[in-house]
Every structure is written in C-alpha cells, then in structure tokens.
PDB file of N, CA and C in Angstrom:
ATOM      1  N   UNK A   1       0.847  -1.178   0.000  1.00  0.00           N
ATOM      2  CA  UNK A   1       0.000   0.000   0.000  1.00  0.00           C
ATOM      3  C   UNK A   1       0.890   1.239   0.000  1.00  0.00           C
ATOM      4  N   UNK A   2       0.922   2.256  -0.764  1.00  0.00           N
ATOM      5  CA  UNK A   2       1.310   3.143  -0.760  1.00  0.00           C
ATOM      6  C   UNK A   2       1.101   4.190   0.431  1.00  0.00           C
ATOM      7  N   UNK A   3      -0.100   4.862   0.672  1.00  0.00           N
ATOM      8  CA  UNK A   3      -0.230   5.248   1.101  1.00  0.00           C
ATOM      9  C   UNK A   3      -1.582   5.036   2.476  1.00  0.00           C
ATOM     10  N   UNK A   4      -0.800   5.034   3.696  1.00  0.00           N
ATOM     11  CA  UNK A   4      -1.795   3.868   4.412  1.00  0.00           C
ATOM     12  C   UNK A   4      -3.189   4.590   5.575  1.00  0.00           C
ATOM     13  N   UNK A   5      -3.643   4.170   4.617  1.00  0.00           N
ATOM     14  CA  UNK A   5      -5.431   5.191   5.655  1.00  0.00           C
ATOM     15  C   UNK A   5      -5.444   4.784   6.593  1.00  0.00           C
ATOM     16  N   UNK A   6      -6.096   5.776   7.449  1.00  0.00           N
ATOM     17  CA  UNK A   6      -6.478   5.608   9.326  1.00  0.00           C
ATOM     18  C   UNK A   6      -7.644   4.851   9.476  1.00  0.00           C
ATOM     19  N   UNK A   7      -7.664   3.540  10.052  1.00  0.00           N
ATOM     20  CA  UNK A   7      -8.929   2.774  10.118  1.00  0.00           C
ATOM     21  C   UNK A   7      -8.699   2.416  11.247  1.00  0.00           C
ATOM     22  N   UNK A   8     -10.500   1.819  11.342  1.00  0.00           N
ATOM     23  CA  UNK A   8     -10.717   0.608  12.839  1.00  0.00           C
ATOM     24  C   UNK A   8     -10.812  -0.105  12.719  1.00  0.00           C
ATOM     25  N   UNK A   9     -10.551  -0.965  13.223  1.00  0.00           N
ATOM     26  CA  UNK A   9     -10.732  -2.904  12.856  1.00  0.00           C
ATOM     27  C   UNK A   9     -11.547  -3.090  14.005  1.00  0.00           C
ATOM     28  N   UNK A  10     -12.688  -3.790  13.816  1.00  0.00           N
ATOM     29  CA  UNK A  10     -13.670  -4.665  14.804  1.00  0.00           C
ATOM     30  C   UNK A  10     -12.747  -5.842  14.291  1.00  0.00           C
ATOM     31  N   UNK A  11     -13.014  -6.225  15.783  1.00  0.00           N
ATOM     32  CA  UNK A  11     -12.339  -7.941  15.593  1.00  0.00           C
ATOM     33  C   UNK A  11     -12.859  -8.813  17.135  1.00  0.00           C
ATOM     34  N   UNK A  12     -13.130 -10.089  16.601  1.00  0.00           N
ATOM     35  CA  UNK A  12     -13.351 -11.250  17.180  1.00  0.00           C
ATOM     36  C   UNK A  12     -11.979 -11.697  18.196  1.00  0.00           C
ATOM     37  N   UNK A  13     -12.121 -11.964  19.732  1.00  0.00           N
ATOM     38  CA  UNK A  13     -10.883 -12.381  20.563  1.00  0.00           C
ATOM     39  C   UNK A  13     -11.362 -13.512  20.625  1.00  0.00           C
ATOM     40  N   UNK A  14     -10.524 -14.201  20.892  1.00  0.00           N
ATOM     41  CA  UNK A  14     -10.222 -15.791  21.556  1.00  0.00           C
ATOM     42  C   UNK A  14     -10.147 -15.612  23.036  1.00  0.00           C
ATOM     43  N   UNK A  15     -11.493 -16.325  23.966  1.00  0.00           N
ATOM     44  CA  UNK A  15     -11.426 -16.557  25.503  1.00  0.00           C
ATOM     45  C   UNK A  15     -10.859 -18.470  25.758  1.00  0.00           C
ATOM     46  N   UNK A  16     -10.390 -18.290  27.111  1.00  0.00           N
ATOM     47  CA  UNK A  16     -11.102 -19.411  27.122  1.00  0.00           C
ATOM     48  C   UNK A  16     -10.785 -19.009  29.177  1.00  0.00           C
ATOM     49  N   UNK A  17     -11.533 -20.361  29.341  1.00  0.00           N
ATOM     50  CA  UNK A  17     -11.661 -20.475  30.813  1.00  0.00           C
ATOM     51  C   UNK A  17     -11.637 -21.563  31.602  1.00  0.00           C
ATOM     52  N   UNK A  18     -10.924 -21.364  33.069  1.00  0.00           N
ATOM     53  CA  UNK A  18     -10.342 -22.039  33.507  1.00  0.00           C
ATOM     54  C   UNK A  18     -11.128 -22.592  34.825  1.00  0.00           C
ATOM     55  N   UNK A  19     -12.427 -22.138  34.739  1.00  0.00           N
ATOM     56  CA  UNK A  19     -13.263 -22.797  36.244  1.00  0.00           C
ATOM     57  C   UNK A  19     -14.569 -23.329  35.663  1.00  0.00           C
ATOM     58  N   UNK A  20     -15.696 -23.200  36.501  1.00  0.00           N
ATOM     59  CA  UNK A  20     -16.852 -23.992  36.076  1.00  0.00           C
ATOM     60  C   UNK A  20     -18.058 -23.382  35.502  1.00  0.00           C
ATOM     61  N   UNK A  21     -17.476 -22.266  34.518  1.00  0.00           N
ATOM     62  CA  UNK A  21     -18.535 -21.442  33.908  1.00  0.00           C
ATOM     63  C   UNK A  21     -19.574 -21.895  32.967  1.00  0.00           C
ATOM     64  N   UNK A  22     -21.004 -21.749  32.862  1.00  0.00           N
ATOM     65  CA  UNK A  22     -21.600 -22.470  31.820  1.00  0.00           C
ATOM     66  C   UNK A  22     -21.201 -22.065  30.235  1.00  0.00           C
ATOM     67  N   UNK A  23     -21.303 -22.791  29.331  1.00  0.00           N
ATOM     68  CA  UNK A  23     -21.390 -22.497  27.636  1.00  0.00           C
ATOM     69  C   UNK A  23     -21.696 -21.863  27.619  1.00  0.00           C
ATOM     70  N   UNK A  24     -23.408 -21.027  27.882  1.00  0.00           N
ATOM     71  CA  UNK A  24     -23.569 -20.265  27.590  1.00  0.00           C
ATOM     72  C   UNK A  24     -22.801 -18.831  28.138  1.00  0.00           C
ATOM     73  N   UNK A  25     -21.993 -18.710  28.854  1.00  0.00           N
ATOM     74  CA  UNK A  25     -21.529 -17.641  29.839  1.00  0.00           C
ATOM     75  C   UNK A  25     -19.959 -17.381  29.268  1.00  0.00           C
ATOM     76  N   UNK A  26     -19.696 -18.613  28.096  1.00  0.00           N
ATOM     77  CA  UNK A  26     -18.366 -17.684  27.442  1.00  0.00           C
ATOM     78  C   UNK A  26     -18.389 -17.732  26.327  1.00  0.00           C
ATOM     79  N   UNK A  27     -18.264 -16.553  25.764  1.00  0.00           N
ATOM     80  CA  UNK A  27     -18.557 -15.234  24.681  1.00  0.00           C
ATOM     81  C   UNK A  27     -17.046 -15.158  24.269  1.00  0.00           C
ATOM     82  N   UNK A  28     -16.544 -15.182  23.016  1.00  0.00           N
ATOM     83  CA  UNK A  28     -15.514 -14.319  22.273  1.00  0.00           C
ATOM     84  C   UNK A  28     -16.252 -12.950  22.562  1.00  0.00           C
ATOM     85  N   UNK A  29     -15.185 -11.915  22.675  1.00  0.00           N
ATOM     86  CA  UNK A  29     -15.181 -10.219  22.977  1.00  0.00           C
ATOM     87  C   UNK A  29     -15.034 -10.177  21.485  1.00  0.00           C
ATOM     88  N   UNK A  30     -15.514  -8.782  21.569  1.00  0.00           N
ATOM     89  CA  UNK A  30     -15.640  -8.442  19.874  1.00  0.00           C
ATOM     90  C   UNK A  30     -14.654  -6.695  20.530  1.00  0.00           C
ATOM     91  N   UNK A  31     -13.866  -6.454  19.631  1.00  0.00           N
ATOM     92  CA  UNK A  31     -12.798  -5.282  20.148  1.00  0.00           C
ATOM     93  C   UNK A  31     -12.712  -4.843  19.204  1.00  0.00           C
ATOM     94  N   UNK A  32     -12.050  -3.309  19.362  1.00  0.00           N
ATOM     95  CA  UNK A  32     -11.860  -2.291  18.728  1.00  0.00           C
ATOM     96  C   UNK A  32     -10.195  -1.957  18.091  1.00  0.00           C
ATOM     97  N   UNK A  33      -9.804  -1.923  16.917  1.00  0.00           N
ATOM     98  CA  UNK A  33      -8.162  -1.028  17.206  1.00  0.00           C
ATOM     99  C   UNK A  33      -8.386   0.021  16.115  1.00  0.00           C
ATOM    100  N   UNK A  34      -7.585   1.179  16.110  1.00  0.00           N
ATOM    101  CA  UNK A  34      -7.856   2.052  14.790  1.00  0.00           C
ATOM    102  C   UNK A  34      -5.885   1.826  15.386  1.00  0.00           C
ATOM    103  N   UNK A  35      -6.173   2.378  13.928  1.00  0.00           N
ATOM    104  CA  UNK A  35      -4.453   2.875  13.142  1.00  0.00           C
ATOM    105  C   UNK A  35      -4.281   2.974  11.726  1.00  0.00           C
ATOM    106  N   UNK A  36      -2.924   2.791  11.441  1.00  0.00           N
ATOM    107  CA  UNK A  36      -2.738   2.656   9.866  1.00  0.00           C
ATOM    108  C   UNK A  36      -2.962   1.577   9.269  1.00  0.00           C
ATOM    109  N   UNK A  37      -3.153   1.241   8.344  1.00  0.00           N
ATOM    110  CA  UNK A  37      -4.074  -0.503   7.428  1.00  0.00           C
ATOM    111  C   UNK A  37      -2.671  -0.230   6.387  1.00  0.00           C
ATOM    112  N   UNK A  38      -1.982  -1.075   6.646  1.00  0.00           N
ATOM    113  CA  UNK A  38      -0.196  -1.316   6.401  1.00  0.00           C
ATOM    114  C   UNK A  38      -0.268  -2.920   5.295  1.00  0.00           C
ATOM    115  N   UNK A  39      -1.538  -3.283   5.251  1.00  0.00           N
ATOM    116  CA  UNK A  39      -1.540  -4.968   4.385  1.00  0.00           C
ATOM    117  C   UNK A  39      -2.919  -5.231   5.068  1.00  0.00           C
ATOM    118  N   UNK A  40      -3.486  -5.801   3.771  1.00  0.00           N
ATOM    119  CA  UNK A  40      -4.383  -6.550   3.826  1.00  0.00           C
ATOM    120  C   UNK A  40      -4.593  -7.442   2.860  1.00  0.00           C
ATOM    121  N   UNK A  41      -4.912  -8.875   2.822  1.00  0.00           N
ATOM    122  CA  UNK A  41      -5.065  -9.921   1.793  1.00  0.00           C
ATOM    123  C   UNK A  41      -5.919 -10.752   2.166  1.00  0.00           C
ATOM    124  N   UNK A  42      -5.902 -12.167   1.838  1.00  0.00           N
ATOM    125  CA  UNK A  42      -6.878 -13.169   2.295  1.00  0.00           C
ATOM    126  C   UNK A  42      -6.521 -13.728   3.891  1.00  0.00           C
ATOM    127  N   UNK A  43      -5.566 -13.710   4.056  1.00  0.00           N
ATOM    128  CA  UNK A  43      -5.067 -14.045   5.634  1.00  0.00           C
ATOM    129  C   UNK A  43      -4.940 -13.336   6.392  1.00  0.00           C
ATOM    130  N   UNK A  44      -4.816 -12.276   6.159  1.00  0.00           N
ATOM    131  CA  UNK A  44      -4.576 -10.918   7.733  1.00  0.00           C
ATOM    132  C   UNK A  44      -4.404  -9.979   7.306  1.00  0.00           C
ATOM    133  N   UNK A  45      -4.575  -9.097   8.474  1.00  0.00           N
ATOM    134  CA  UNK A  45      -4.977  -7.651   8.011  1.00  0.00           C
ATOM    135  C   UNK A  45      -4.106  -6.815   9.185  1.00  0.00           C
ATOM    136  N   UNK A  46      -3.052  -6.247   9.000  1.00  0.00           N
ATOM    137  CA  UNK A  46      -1.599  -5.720   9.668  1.00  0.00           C
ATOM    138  C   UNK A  46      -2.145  -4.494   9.579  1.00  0.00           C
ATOM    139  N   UNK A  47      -2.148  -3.757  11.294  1.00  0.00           N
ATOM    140  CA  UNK A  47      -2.378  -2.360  11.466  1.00  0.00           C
ATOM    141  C   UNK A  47      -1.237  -1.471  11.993  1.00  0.00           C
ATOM    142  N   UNK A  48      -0.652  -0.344  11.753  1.00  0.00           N
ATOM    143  CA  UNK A  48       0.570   0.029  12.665  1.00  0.00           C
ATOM    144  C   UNK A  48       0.290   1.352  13.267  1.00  0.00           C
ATOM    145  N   UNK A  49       0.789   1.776  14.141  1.00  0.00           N
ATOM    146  CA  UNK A  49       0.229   3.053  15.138  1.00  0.00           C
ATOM    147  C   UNK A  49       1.661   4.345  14.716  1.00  0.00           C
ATOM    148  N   UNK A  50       2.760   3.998  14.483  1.00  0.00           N
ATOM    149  CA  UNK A  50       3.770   4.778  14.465  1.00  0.00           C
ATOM    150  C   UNK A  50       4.523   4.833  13.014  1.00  0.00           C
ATOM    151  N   UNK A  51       4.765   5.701  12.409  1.00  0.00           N
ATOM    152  CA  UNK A  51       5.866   5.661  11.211  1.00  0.00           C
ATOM    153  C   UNK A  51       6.748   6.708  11.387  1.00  0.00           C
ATOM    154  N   UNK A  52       7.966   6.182  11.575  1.00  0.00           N
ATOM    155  CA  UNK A  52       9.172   7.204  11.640  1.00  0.00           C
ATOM    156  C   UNK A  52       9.838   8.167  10.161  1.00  0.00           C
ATOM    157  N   UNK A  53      10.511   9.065  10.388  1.00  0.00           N
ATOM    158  CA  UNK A  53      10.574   9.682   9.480  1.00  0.00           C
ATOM    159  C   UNK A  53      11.409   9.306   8.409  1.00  0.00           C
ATOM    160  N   UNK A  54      11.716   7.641   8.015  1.00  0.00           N
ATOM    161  CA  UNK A  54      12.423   7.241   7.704  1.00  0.00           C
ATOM    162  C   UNK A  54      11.047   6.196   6.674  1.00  0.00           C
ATOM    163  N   UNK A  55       9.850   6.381   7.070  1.00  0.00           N
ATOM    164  CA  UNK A  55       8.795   5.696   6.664  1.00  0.00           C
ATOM    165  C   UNK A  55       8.936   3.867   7.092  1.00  0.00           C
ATOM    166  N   UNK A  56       9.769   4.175   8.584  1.00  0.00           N
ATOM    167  CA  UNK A  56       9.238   2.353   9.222  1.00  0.00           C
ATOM    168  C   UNK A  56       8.301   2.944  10.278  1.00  0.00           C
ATOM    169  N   UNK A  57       7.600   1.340   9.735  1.00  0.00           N
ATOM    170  CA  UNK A  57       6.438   1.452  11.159  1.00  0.00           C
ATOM    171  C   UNK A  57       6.561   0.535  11.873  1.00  0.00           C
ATOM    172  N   UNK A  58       5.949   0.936  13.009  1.00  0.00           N
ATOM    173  CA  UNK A  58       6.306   0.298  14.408  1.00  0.00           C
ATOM    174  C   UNK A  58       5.135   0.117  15.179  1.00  0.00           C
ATOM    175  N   UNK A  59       4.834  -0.546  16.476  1.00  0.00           N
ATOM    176  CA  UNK A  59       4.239  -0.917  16.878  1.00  0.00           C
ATOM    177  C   UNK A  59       2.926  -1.195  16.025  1.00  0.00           C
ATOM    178  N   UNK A  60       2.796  -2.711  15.462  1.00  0.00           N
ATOM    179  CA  UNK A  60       1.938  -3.417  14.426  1.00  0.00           C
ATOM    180  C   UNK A  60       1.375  -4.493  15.200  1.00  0.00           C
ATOM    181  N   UNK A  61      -0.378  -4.361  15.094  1.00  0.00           N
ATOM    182  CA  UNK A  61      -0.837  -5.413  15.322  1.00  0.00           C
ATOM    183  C   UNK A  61      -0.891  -6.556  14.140  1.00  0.00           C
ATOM    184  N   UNK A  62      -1.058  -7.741  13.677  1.00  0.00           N
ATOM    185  CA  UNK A  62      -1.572  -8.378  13.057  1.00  0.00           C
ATOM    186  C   UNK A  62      -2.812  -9.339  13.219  1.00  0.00           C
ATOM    187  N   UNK A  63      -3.938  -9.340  12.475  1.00  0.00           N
ATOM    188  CA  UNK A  63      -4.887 -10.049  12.696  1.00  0.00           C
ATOM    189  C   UNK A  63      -5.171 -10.824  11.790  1.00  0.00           C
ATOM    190  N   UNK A  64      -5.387 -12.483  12.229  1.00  0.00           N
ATOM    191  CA  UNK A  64      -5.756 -13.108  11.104  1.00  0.00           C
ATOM    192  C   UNK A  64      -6.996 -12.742  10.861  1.00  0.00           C
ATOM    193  N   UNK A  65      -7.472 -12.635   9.144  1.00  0.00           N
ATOM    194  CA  UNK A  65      -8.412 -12.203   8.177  1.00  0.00           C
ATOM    195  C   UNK A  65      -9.356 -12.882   8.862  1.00  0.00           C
ATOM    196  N   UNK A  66      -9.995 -14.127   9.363  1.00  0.00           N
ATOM    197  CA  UNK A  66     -10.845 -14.997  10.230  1.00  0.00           C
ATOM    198  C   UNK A  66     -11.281 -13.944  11.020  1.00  0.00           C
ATOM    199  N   UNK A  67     -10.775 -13.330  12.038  1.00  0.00           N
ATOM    200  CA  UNK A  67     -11.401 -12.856  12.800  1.00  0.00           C
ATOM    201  C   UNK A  67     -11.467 -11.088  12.868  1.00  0.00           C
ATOM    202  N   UNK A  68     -11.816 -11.270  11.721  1.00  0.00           N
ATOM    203  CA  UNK A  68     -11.776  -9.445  11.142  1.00  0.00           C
ATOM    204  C   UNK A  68     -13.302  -9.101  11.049  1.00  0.00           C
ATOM    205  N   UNK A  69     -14.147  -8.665  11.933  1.00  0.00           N
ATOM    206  CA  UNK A  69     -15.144  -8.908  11.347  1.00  0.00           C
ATOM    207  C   UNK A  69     -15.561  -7.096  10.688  1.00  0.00           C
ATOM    208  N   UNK A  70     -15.061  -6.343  10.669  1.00  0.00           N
ATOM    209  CA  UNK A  70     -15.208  -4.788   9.721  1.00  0.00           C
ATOM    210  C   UNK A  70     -13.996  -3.858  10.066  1.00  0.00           C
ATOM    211  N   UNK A  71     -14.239  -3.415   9.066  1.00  0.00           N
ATOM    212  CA  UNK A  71     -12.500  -2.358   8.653  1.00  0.00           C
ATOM    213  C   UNK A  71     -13.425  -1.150   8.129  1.00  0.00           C
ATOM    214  N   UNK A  72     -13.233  -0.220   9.005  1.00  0.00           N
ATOM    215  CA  UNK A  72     -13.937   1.578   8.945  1.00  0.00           C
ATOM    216  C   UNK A  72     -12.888   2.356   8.405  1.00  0.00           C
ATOM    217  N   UNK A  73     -13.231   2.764   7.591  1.00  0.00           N
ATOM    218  CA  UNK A  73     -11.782   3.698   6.812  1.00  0.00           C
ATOM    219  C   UNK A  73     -12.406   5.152   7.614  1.00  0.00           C
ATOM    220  N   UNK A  74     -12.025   5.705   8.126  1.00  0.00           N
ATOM    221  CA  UNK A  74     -11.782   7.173   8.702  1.00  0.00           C
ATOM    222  C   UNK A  74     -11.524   8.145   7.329  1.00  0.00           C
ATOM    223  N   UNK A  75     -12.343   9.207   7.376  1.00  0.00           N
ATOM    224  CA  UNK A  75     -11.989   9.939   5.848  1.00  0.00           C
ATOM    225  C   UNK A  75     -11.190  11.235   6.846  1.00  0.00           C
ATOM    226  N   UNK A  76     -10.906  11.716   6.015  1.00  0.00           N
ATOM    227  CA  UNK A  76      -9.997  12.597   6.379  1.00  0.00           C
ATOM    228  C   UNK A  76      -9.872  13.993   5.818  1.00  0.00           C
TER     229      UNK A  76
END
C-alpha cells in the first residue's frame, strides 16, 4: 500500500476459561483497534500506530483475516 489510511478494525478475541462457567456464559469479545491498514489480503490484516521519518512502522498489530469482522476507513 502506498499510502496507508487511518482505520478501525472490529475484531473477534479468543477466551477461554479455567473454572466452572456455563457455555452459555463464554462469549468471544468483539474489540476495537484504529491505526494505519499497512496490508491486507486473504489471511490478515496488519495495522501500525507509528511511522518514523524514515517511513518504518512500528508498533503493528496483526490479525488473522478470520477474525476481522469490519474495517472503517476514517476519511480525512
């Protein structure tokens, strides 16, 4: 990507648990990240918060494409 737009990623977490909670009582969290959208393809979708003036970025989440469930482009 050339030039990388400010978005949010909704995304699906992975729980799990370790006592005697019912099925119904554990939920995947559905979460929020905004940043820069640095790659996206059929497998994951790489967000980064920092680019130095050298154009590296730094601090990058990656999410596999599975649990992407919407990408908000922020206009600007």
């Amino acid at each position: 990507m050339k030039k990388a737009p400010l978005v949010t990623v909704q995304w699906q977490d992975i729980i799990g648990t370790a006592g005697w909670e019912k099925p119904d009582e554990v939920n995947p969290p559905t979460l929020q990240t905004t940043g820069f959208l640095i790659k996206k393809n059929k497998d994951v979708v790489k967000v980064a918060n920092t680019k130095d003036e050298k154009g590296e970025w730094s601090s990058i989440t990656a999410f596999p494409a599975g649990c992407v469930k919407s990408i908000k482009y922020t206009s600007s």
